[in-house]
C-alpha atoms as a PDB file:
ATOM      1  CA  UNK A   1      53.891  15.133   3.306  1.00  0.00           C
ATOM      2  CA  UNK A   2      51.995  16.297   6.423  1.00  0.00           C
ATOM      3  CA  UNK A   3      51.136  13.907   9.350  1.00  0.00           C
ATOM      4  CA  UNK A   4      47.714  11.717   9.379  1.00  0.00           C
ATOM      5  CA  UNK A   5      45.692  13.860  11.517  1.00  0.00           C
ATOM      6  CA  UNK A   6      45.099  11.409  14.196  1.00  0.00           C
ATOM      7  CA  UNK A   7      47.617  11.697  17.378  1.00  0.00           C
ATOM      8  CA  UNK A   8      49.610   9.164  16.692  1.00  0.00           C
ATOM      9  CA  UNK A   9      51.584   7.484  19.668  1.00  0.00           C
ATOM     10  CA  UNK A  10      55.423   8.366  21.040  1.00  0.00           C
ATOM     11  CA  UNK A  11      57.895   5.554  19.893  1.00  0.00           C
ATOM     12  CA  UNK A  12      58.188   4.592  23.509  1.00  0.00           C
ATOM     13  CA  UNK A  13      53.968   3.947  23.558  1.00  0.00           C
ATOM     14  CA  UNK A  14      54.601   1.937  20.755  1.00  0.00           C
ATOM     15  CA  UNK A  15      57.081  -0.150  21.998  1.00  0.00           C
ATOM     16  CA  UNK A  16      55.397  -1.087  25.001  1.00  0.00           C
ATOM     17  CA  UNK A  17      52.125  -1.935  22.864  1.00  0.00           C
ATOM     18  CA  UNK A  18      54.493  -3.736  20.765  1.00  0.00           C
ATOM     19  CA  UNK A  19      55.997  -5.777  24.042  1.00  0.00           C
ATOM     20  CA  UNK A  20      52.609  -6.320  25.420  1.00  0.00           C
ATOM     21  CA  UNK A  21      51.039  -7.433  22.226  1.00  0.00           C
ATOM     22  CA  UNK A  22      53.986  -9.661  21.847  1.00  0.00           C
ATOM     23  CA  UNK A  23      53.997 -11.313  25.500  1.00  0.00           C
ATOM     24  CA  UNK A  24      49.723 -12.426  24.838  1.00  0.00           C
ATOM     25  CA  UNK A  25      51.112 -13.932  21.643  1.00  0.00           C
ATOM     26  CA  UNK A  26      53.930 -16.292  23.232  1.00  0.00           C
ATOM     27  CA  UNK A  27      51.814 -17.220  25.976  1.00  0.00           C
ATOM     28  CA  UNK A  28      49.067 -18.224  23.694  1.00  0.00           C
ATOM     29  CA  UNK A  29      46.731 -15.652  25.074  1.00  0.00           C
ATOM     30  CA  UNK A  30      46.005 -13.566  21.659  1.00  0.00           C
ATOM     31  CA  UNK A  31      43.535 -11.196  22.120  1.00  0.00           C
ATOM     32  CA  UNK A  32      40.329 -11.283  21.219  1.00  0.00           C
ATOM     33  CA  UNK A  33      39.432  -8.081  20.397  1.00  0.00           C
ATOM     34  CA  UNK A  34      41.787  -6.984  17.042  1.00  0.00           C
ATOM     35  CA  UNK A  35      39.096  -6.669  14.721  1.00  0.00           C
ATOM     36  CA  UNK A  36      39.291  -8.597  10.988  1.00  0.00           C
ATOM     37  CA  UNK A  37      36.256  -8.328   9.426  1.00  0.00           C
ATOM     38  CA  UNK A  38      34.220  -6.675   7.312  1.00  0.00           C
ATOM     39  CA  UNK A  39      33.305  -3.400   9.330  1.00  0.00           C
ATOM     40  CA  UNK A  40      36.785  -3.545  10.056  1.00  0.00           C
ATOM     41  CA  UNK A  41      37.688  -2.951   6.611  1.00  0.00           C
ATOM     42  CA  UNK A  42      35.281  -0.520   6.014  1.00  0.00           C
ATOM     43  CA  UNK A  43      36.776   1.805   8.254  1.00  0.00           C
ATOM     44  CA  UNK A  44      40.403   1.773   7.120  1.00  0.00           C
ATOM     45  CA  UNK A  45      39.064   2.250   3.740  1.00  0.00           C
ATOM     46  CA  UNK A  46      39.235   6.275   4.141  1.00  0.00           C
ATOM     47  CA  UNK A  47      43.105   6.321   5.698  1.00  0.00           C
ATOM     48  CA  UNK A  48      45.301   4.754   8.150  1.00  0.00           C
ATOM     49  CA  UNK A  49      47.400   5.522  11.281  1.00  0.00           C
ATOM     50  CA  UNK A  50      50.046   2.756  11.858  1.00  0.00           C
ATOM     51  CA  UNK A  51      51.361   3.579  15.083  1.00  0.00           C
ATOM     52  CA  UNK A  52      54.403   1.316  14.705  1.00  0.00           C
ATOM     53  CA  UNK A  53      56.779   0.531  11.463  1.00  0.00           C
ATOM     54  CA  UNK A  54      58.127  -3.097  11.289  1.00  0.00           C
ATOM     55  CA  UNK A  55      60.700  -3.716   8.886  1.00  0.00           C
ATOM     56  CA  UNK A  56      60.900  -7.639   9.210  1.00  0.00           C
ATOM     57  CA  UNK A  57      62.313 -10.945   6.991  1.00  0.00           C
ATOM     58  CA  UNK A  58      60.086 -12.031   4.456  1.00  0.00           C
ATOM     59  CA  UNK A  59      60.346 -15.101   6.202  1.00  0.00           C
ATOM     60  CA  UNK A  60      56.808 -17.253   6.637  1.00  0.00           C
ATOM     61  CA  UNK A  61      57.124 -18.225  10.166  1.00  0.00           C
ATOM     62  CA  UNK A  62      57.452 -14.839  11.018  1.00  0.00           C
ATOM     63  CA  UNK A  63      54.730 -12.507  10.175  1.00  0.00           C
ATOM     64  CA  UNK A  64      54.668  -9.519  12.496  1.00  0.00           C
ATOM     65  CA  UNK A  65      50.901  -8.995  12.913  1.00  0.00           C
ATOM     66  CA  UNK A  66      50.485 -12.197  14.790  1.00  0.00           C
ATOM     67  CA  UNK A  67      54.002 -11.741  16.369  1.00  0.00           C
ATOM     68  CA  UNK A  68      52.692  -8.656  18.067  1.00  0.00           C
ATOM     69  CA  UNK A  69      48.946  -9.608  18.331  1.00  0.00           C
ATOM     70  CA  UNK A  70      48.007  -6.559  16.412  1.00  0.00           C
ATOM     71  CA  UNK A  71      44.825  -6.019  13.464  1.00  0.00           C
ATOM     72  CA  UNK A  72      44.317  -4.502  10.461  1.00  0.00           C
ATOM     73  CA  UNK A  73      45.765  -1.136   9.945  1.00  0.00           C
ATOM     74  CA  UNK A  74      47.713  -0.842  13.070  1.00  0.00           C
ATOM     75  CA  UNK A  75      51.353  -1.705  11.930  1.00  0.00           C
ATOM     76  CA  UNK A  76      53.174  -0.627   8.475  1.00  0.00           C
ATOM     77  CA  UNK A  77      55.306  -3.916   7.698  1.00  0.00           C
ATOM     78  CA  UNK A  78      57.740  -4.055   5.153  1.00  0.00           C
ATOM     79  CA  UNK A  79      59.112  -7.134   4.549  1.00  0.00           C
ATOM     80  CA  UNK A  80      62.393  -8.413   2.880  1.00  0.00           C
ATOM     81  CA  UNK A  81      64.530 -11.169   2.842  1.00  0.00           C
ATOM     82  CA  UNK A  82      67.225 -10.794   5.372  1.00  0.00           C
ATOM     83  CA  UNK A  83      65.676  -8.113   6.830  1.00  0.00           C
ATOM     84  CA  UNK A  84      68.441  -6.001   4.581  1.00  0.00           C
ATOM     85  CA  UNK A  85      67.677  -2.224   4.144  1.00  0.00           C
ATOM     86  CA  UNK A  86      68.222  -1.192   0.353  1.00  0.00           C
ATOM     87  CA  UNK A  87      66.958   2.715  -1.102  1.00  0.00           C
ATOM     88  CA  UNK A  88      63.059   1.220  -1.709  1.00  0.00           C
ATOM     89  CA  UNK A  89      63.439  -0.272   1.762  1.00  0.00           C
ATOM     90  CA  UNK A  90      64.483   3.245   3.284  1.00  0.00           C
ATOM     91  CA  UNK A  91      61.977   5.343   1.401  1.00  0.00           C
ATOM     92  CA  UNK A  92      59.313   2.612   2.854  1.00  0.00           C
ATOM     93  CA  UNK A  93      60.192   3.895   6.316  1.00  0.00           C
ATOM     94  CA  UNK A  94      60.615   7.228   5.244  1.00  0.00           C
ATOM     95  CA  UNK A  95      56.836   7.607   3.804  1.00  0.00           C
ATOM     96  CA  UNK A  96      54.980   5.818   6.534  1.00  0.00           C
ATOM     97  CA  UNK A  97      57.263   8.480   9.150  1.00  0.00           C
ATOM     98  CA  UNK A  98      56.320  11.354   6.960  1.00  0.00           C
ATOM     99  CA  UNK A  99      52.671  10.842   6.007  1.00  0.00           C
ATOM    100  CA  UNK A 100      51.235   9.119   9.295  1.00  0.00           C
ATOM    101  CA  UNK A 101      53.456  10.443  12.005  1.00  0.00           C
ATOM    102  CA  UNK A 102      54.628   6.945  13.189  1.00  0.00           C
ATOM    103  CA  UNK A 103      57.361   7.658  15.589  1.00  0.00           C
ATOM    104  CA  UNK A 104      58.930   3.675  16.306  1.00  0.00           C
ATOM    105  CA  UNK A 105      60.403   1.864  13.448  1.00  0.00           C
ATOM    106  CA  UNK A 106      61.800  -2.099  14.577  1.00  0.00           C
ATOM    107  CA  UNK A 107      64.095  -3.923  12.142  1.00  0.00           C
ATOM    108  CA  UNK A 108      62.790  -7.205  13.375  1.00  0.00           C
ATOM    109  CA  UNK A 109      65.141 -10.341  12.321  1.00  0.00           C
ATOM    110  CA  UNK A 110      64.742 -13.870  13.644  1.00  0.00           C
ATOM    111  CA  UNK A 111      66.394 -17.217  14.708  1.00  0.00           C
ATOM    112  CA  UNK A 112      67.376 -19.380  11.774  1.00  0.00           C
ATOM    113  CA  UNK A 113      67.120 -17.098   8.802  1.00  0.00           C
ATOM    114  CA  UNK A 114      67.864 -18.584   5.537  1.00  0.00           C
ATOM    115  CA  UNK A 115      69.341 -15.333   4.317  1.00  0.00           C
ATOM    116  CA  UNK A 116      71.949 -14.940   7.097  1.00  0.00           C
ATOM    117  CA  UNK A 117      72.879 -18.541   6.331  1.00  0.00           C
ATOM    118  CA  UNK A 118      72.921 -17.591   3.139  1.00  0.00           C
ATOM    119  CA  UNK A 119      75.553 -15.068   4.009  1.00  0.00           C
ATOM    120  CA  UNK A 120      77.606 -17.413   6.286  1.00  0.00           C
ATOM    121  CA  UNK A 121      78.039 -20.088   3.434  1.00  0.00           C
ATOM    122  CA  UNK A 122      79.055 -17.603   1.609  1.00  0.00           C
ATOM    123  CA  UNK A 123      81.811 -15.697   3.536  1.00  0.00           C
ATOM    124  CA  UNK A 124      83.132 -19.021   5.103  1.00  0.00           C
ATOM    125  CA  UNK A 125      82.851 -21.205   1.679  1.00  0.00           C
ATOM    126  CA  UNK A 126      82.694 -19.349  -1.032  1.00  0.00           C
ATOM    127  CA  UNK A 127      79.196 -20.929  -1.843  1.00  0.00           C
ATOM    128  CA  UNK A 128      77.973 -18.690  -4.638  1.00  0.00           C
ATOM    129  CA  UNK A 129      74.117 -17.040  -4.668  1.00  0.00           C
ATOM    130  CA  UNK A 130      71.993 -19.035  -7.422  1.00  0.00           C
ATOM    131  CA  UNK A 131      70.559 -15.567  -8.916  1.00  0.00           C
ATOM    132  CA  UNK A 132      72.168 -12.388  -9.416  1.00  0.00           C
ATOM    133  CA  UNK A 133      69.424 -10.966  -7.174  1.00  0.00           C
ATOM    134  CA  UNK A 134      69.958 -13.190  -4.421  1.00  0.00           C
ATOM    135  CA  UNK A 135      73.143 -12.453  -4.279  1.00  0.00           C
ATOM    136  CA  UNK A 136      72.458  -8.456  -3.755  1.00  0.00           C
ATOM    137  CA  UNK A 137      70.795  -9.445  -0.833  1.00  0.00           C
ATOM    138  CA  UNK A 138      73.574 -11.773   0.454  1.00  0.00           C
ATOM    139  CA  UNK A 139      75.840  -8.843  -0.645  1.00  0.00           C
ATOM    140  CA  UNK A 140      73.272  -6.403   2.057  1.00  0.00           C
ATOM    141  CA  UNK A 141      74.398  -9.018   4.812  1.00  0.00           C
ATOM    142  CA  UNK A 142      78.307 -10.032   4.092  1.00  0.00           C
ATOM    143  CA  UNK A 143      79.788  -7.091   6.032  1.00  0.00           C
ATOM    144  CA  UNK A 144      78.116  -7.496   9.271  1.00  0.00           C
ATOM    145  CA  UNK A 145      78.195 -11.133   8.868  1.00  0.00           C
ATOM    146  CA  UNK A 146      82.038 -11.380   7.566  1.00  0.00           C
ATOM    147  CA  UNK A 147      82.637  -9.158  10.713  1.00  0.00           C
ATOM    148  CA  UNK A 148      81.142 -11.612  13.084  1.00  0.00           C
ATOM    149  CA  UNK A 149      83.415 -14.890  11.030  1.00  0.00           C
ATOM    150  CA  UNK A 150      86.787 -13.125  11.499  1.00  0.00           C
ATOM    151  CA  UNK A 151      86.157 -12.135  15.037  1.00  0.00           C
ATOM    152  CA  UNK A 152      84.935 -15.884  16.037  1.00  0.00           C
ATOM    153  CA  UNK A 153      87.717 -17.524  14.333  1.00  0.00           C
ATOM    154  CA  UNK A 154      87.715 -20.853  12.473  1.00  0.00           C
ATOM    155  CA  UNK A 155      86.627 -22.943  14.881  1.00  0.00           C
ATOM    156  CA  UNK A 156      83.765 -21.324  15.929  1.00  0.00           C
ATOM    157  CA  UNK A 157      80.545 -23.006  16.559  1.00  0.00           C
ATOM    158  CA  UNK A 158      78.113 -22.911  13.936  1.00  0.00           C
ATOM    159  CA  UNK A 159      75.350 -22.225  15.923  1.00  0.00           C
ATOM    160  CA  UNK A 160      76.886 -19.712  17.619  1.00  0.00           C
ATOM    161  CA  UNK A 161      78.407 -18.100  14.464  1.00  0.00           C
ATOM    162  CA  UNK A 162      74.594 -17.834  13.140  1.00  0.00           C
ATOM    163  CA  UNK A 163      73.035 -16.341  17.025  1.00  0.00           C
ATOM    164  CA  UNK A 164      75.781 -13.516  16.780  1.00  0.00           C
ATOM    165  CA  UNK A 165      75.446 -12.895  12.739  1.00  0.00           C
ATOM    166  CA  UNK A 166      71.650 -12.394  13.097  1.00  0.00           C
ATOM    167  CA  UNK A 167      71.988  -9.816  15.686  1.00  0.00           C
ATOM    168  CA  UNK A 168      74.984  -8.225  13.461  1.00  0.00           C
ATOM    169  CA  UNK A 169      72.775  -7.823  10.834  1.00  0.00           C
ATOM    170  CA  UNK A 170      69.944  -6.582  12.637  1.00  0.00           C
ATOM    171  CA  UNK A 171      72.161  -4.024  14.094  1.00  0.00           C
ATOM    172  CA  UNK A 172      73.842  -2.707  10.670  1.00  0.00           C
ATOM    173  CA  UNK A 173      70.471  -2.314   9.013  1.00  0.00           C
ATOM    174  CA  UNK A 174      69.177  -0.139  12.407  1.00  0.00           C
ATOM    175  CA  UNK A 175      72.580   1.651  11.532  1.00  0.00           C
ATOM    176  CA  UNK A 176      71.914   2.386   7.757  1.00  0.00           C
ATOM    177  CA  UNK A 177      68.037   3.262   8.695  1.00  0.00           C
ATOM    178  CA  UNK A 178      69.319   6.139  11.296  1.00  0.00           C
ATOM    179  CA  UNK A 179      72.096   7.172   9.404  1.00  0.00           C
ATOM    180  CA  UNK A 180      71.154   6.722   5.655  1.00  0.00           C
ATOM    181  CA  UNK A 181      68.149   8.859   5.789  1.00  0.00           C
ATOM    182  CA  UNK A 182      68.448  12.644   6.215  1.00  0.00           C
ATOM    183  CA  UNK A 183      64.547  12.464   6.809  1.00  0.00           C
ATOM    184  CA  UNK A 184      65.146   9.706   9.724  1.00  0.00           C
ATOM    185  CA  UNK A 185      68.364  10.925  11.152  1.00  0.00           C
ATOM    186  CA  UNK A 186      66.581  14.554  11.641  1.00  0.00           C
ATOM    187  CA  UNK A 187      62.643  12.724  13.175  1.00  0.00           C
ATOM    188  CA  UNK A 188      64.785  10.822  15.703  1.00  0.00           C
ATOM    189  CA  UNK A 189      67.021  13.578  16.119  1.00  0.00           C
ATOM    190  CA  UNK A 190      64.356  16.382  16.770  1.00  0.00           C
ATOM    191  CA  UNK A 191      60.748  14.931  17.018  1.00  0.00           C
ATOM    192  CA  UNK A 192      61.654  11.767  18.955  1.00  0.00           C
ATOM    193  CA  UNK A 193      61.730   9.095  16.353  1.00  0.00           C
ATOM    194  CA  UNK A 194      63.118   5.511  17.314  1.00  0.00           C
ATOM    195  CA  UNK A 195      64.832   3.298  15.460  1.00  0.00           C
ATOM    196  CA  UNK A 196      64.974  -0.405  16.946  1.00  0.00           C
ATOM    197  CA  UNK A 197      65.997  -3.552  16.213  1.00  0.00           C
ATOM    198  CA  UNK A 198      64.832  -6.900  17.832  1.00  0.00           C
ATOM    199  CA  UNK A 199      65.322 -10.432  16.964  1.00  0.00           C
ATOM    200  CA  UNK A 200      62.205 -12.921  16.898  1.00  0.00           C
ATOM    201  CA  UNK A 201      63.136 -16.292  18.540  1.00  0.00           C
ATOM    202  CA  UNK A 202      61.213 -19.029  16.231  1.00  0.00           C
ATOM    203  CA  UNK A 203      61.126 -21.114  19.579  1.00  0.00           C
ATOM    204  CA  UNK A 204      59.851 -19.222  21.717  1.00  0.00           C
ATOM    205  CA  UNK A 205      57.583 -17.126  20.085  1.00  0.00           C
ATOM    206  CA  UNK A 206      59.341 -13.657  21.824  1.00  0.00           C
ATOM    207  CA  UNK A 207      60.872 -10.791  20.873  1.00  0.00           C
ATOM    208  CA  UNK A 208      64.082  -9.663  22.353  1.00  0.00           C
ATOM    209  CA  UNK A 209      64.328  -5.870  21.253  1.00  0.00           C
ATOM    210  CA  UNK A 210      68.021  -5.447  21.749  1.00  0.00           C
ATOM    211  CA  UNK A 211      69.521  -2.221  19.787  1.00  0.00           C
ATOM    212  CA  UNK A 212      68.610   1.266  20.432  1.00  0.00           C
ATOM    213  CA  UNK A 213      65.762   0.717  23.149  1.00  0.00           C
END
């Protein structure tokens, strides 16, 4: 699949539109000027040219257009619970690399997600998934998160245990992204792809991009 035909931006352009976007939206100063209406529309209607790939929890307090104070058509968001990377997930990141040129893709988890919980209950309690497809995502999490348990020890605090498990997770789906993709590894290899991950801090409303910046 050929590149969109519009220049798209280098991943490091992206990631400071991404921080800047993301600073006017946790100090309440969203811009103005990211069109939503109709006209709007209209013109996306004949292509797009995402200049930035989120791969993000499917979680509702944590939608990345308004995260990163961006409009229609200028971020390709996938969104799953856990922010887990599965073959669907990967080809996802794969086509909008391929057919629009976007050079920066961010696995963006977040403070308190239910699916890293999930995880924890899980590997510390044995506290079974109530669906067989739940479970494959809680199965997506449990080495990174199991990981994290062992090396905190049984006394660990919870909170703490579910700060560092986030981040764990985060990190091994940036790991299978770059390294479970022959079509990834070889754009950040030789055309200057990025692969990123950042956690979202419900609190605060910022992003810390923390892995591979």
């Amino acid at each position: 699949m050929p590149p969109s035909p519009t220049s798209p931006l280098s991943a490091q352009e992206a990631l400071a539109q991404l921080r800047a976007g993301n600073q006017r939206f946790a100090l309440n100063a969203r811009s103005s000027e990211n069109p939503l209406g109709r006209s709007a529309r209209q013109a996306l209607v004949a292509g797009q040219s995402p200049f930035a790939i989120i791969l993000s929890c499917s979680d509702s307090r944590a939608p990345s257009e308004y995260i990163f104070d961006q409009g229609l058509g200028d971020l390709f968001v996938i969104r799953v619970a856990g922010n887990v990377v599965a073959p669907s997930l990967v080809g996802s990141v794969e086509f909008a690399a391929a057919k629009f040129g976007t050079r920066l893709a961010v696995v963006m988890g977040h403070s308190h997600c239910g699916a890293v919980q999930a995880t924890l209950d899980y590997v510390r309690d044995g506290k079974g998934a109530p669906s067989d497809n739940i479970r494959d995502i809680v199965e997506r999490c449990r080495e990174p998160v199991t990981t994290v348990v062992h090396a905190a020890g049984p006394d660990a605090d919870p909170e703490f245990l579910m700060k560092q498990a986030v981040r764990a997770n985060i990190r091994n789906s940036c790991d299978h992204l770059r390294h479970g993709s022959r079509l990834l590894e070889k754009l950040c290899q030789e055309e200057g792809m990025l692969i990123v991950g950042a956690e979202y801090s419900l609190e605060t409303g910022a992003v810390d991009f923390f892995d591979g910046v």
